[in-house]
PDB file of N, CA and C in Angstrom:
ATOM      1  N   UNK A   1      21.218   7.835 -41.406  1.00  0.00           N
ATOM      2  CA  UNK A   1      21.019   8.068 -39.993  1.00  0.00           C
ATOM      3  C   UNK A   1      19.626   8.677 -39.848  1.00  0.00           C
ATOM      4  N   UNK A   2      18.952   8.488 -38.757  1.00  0.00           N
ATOM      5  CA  UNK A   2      17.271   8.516 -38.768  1.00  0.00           C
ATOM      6  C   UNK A   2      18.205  10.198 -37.911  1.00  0.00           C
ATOM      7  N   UNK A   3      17.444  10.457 -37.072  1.00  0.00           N
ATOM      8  CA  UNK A   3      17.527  11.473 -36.228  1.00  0.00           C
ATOM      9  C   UNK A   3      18.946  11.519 -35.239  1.00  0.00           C
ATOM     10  N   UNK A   4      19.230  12.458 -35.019  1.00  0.00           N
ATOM     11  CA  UNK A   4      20.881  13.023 -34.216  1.00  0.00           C
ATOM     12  C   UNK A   4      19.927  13.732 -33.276  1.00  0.00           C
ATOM     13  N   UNK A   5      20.654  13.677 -31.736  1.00  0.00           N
ATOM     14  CA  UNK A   5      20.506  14.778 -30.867  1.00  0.00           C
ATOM     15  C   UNK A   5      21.557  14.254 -30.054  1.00  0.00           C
ATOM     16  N   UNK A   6      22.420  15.656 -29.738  1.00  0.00           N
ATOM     17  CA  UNK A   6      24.039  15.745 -28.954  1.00  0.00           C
ATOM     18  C   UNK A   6      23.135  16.677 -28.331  1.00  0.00           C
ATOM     19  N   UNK A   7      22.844  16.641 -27.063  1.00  0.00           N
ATOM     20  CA  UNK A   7      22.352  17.301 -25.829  1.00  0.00           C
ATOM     21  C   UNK A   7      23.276  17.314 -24.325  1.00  0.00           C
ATOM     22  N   UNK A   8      23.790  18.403 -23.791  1.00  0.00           N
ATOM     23  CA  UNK A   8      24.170  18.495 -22.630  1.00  0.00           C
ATOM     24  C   UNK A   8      25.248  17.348 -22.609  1.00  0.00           C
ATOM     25  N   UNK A   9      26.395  17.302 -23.699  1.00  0.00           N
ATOM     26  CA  UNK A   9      28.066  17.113 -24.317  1.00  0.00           C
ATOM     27  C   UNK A   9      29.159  17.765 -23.476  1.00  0.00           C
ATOM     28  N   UNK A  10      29.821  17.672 -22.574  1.00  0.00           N
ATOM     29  CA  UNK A  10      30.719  18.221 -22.204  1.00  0.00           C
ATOM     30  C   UNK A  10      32.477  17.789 -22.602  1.00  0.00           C
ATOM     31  N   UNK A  11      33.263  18.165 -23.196  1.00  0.00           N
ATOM     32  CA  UNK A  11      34.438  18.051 -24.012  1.00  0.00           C
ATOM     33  C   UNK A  11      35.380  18.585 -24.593  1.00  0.00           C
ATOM     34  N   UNK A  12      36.477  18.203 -25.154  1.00  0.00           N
ATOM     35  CA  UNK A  12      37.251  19.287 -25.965  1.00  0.00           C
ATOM     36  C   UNK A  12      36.860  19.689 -27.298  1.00  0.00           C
ATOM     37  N   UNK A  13      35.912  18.919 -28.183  1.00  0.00           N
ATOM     38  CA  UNK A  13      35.758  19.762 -30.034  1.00  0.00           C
ATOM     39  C   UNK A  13      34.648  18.868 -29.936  1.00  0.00           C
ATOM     40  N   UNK A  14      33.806  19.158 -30.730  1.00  0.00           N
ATOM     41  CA  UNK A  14      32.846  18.577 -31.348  1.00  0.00           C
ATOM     42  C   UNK A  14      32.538  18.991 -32.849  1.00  0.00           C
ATOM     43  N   UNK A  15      32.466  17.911 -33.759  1.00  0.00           N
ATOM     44  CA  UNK A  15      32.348  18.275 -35.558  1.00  0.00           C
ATOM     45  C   UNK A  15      31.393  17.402 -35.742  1.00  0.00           C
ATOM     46  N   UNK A  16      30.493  17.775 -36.659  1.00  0.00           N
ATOM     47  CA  UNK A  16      29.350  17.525 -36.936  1.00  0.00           C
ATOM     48  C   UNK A  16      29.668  17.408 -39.074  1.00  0.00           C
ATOM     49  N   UNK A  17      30.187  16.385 -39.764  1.00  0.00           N
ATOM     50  CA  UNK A  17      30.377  16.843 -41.253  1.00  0.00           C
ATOM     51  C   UNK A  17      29.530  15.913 -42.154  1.00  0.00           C
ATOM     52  N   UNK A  18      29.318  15.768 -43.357  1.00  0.00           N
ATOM     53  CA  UNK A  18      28.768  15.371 -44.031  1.00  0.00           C
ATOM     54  C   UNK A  18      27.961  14.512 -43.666  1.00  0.00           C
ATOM     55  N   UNK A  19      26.958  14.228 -43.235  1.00  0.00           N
ATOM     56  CA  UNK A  19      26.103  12.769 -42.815  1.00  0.00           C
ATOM     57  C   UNK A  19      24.882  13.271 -43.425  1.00  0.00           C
ATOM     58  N   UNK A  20      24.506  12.787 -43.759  1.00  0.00           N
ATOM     59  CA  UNK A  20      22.738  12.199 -44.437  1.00  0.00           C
ATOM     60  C   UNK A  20      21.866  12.127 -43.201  1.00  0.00           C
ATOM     61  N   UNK A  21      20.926  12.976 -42.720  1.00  0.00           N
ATOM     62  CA  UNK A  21      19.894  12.774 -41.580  1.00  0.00           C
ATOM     63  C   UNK A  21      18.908  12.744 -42.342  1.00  0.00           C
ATOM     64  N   UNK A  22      18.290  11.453 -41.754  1.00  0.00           N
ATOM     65  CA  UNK A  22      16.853  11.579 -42.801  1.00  0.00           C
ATOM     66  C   UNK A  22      15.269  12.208 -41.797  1.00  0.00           C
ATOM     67  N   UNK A  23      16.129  12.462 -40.434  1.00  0.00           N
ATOM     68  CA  UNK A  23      15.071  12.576 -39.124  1.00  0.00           C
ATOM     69  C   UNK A  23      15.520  14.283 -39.325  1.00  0.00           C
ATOM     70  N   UNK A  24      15.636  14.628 -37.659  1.00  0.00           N
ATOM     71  CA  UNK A  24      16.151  15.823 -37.220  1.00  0.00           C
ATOM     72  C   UNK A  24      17.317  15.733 -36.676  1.00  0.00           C
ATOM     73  N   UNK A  25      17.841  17.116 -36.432  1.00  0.00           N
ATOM     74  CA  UNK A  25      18.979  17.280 -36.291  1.00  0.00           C
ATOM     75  C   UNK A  25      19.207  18.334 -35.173  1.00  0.00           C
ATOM     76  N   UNK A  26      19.345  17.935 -33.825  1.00  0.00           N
ATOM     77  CA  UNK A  26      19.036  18.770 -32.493  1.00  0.00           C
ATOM     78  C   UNK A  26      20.409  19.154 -31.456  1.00  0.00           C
ATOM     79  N   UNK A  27      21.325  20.034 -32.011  1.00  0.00           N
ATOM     80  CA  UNK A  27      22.711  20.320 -31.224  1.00  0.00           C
ATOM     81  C   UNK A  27      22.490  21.540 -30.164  1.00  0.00           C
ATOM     82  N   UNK A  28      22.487  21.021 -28.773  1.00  0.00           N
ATOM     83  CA  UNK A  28      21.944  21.524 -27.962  1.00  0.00           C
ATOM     84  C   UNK A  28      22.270  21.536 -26.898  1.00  0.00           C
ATOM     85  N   UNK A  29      22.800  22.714 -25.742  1.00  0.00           N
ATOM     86  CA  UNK A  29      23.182  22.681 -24.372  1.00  0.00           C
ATOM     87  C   UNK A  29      24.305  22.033 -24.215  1.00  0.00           C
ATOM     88  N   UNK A  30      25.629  22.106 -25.124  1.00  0.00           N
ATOM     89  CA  UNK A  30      26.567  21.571 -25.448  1.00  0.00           C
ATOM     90  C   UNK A  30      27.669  22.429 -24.503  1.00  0.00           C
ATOM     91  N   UNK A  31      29.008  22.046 -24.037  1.00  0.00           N
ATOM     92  CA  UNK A  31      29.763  22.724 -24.067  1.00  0.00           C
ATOM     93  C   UNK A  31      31.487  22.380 -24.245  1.00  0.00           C
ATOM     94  N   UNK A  32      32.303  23.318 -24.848  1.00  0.00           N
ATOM     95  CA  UNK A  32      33.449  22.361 -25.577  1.00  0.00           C
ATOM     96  C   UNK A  32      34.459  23.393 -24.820  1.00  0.00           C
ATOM     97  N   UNK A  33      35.742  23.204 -24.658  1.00  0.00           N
ATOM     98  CA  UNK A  33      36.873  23.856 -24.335  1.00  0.00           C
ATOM     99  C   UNK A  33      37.452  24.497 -25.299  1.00  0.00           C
ATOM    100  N   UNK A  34      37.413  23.913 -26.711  1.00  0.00           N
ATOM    101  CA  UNK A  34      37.969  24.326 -27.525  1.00  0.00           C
ATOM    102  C   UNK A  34      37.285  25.470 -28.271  1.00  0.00           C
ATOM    103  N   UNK A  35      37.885  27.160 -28.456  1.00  0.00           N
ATOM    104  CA  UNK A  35      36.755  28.165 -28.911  1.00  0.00           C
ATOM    105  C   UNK A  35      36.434  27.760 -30.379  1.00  0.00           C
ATOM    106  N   UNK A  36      37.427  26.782 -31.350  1.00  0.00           N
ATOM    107  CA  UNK A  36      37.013  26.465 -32.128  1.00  0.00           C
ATOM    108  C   UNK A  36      36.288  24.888 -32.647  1.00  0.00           C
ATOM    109  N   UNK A  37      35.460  24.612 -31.745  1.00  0.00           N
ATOM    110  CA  UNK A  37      34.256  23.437 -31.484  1.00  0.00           C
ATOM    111  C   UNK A  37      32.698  23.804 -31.893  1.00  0.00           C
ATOM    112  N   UNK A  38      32.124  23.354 -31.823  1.00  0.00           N
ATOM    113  CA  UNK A  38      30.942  22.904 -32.162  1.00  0.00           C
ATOM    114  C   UNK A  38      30.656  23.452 -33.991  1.00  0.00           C
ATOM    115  N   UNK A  39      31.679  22.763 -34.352  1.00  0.00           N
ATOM    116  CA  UNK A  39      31.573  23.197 -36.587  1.00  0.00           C
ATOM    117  C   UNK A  39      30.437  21.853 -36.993  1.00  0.00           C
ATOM    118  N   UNK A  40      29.605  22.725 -37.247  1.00  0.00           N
ATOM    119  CA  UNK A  40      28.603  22.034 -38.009  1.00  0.00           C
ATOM    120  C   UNK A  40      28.272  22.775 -39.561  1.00  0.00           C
ATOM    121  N   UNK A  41      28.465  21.603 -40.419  1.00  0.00           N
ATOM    122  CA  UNK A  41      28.765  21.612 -41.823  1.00  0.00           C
ATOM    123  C   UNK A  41      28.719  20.859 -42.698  1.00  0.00           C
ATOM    124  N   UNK A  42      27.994  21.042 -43.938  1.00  0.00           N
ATOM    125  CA  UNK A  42      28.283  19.815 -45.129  1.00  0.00           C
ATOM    126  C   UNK A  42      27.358  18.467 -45.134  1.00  0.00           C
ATOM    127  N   UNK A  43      26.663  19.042 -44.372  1.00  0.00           N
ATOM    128  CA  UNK A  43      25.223  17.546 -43.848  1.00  0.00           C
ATOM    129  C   UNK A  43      23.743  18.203 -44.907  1.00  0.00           C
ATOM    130  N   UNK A  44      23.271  16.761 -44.635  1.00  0.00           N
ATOM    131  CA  UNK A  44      21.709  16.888 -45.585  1.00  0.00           C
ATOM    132  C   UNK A  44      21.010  16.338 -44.554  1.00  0.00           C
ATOM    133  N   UNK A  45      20.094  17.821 -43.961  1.00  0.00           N
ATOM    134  CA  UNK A  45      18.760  17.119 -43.170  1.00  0.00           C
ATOM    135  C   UNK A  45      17.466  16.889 -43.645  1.00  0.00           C
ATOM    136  N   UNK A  46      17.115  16.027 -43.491  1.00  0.00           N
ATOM    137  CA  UNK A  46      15.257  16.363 -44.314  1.00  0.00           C
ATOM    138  C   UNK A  46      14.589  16.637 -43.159  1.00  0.00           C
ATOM    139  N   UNK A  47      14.808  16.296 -41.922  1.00  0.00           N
ATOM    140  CA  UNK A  47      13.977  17.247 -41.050  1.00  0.00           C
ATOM    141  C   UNK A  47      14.238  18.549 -40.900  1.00  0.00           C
ATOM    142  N   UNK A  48      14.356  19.051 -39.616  1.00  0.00           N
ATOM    143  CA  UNK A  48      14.352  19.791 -39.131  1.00  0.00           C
ATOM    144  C   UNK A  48      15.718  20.137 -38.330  1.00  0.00           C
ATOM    145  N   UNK A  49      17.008  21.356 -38.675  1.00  0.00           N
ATOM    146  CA  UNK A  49      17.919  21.767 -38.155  1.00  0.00           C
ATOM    147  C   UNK A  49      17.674  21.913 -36.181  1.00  0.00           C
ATOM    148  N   UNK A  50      17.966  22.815 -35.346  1.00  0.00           N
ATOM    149  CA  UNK A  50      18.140  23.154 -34.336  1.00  0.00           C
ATOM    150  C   UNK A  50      19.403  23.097 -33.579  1.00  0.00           C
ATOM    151  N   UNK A  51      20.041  24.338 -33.383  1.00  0.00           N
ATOM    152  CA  UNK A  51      21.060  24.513 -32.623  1.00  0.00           C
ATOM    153  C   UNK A  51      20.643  25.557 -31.584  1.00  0.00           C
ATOM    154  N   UNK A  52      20.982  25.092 -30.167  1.00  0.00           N
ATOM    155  CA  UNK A  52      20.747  26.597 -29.533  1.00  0.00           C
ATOM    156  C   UNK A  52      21.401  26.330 -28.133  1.00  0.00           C
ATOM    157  N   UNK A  53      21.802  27.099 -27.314  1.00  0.00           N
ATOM    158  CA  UNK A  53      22.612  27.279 -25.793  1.00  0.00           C
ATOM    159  C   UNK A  53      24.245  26.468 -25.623  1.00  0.00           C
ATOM    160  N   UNK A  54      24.982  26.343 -27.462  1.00  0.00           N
ATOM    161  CA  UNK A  54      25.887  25.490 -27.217  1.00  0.00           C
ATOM    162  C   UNK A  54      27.146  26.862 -26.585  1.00  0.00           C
ATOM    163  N   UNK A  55      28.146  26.198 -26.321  1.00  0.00           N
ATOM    164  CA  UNK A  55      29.856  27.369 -26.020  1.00  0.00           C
ATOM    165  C   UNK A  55      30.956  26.410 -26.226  1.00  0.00           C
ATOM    166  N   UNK A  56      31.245  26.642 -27.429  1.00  0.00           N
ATOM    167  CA  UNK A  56      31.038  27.774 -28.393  1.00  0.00           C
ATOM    168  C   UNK A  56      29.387  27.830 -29.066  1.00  0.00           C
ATOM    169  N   UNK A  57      29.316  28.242 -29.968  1.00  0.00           N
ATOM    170  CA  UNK A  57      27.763  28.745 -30.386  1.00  0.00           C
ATOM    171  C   UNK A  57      28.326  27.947 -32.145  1.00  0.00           C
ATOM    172  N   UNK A  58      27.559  27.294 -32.434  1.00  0.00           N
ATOM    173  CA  UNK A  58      27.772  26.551 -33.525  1.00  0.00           C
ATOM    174  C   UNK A  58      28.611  27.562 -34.512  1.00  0.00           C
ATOM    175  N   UNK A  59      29.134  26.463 -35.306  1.00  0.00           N
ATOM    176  CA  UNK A  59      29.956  27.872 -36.337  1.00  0.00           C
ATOM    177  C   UNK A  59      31.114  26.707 -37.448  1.00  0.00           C
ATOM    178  N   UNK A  60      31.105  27.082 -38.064  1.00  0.00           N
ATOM    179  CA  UNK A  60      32.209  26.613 -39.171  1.00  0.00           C
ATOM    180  C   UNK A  60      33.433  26.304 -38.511  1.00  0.00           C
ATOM    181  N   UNK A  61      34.120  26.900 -37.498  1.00  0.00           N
ATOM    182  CA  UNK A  61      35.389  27.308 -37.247  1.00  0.00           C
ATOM    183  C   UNK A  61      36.797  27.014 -38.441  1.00  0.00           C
ATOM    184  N   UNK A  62      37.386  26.443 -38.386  1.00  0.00           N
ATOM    185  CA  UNK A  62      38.346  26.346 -39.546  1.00  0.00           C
ATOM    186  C   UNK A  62      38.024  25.061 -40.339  1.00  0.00           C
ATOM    187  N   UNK A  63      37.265  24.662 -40.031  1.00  0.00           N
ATOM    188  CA  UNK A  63      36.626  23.609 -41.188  1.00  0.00           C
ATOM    189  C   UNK A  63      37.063  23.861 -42.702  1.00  0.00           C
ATOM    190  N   UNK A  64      36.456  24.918 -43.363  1.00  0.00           N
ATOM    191  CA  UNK A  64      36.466  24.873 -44.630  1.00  0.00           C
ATOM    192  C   UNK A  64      35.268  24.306 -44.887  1.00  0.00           C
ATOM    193  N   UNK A  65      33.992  24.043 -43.814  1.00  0.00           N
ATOM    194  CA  UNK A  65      32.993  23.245 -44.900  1.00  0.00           C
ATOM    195  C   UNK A  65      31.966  24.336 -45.154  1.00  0.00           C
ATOM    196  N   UNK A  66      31.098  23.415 -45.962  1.00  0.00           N
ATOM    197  CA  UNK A  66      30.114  24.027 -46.946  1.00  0.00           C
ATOM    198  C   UNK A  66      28.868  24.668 -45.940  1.00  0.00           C
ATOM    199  N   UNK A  67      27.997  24.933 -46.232  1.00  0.00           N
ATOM    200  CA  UNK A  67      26.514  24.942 -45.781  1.00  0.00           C
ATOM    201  C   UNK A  67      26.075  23.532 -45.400  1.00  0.00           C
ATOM    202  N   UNK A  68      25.055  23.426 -44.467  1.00  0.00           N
ATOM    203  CA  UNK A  68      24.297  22.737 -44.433  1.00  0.00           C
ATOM    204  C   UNK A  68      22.658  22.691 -45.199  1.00  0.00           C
ATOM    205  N   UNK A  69      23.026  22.054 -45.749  1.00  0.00           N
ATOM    206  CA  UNK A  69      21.280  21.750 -47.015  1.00  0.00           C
ATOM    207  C   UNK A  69      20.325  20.663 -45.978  1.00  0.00           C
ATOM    208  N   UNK A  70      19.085  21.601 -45.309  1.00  0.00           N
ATOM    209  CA  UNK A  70      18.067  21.657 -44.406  1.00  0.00           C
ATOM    210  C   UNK A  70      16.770  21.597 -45.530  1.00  0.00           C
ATOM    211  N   UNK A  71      15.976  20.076 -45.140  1.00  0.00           N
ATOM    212  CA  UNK A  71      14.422  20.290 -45.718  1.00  0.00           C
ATOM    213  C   UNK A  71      13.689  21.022 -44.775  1.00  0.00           C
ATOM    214  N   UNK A  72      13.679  21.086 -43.571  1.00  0.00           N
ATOM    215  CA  UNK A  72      12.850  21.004 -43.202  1.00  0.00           C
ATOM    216  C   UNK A  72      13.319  23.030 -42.026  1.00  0.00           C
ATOM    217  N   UNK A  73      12.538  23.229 -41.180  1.00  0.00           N
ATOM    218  CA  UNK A  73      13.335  24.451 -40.497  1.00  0.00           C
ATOM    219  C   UNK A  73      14.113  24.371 -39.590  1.00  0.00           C
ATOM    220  N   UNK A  74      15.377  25.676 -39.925  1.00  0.00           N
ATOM    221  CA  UNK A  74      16.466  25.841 -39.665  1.00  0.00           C
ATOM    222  C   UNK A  74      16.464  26.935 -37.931  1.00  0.00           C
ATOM    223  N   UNK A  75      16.838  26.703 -37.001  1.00  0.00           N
ATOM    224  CA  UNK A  75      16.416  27.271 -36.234  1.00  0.00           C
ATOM    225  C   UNK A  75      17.748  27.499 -35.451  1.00  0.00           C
ATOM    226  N   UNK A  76      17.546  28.775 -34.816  1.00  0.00           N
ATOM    227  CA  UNK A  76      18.655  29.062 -33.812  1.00  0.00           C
ATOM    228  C   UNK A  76      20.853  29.389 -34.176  1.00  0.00           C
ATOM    229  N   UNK A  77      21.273  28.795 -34.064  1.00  0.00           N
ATOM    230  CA  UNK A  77      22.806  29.368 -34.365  1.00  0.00           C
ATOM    231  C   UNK A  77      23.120  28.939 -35.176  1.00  0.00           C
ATOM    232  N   UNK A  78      22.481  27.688 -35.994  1.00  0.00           N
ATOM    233  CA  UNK A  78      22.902  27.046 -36.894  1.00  0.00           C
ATOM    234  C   UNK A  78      22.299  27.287 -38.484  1.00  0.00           C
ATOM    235  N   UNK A  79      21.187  28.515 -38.123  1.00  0.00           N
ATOM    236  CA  UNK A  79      20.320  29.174 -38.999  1.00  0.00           C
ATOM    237  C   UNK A  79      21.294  29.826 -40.110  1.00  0.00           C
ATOM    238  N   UNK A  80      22.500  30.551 -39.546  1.00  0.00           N
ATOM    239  CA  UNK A  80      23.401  30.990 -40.533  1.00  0.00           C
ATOM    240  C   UNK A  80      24.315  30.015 -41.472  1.00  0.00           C
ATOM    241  N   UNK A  81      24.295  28.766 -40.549  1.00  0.00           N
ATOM    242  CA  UNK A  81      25.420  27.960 -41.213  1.00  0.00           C
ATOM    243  C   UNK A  81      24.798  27.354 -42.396  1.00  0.00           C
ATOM    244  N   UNK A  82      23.046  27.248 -42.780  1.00  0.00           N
ATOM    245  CA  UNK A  82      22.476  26.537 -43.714  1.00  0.00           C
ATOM    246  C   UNK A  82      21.783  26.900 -44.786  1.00  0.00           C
ATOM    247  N   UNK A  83      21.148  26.487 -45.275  1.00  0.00           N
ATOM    248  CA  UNK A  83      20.588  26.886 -46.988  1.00  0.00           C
ATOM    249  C   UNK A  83      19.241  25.764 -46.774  1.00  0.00           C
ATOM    250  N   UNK A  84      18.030  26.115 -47.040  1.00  0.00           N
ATOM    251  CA  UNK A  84      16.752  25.449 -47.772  1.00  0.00           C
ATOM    252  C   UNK A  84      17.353  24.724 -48.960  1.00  0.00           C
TER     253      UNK A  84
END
């Protein structure tokens, strides 16, 4: 997958798991019903991460997944969920 951007999403869950981005990766102005939505996890970006203004606020929730492995910078809520 070249580049992802989920911008201004309105819904019940949103999961974000293992995919290969070879672009960027932009989860943004999102909003979900469910407090345990927006789990982003277990992906390889070579660009550039960015999460910011989602509700919920990005997060694992009961996933069980891993880190996200980011080449490039990790920015905003999703800064905790990843690893260089």
């Amino acid at each position: 997958m070249a580049s992802l951007s989920v911008t201004g999403l309105r819904s019940c869950f949103f999961g974000e798991f293992r995919n290969i981005i070879t672009g960027n990766d932009d989860v943004a102005n999102n909003t979900f019903a469910d407090p345990d939505a927006t789990e982003i996890g277990n992906n390889e970006v070579f660009g550039n991460l960015a999460c910011s203004n989602n509700a919920p606020a990005a997060q694992f929730g009961d996933s069980g997944a891993g880190p996200n492995i980011v080449f490039g910078a990790i920015t905003g809520e999703c800064k905790p969920l990843s690893i260089h």
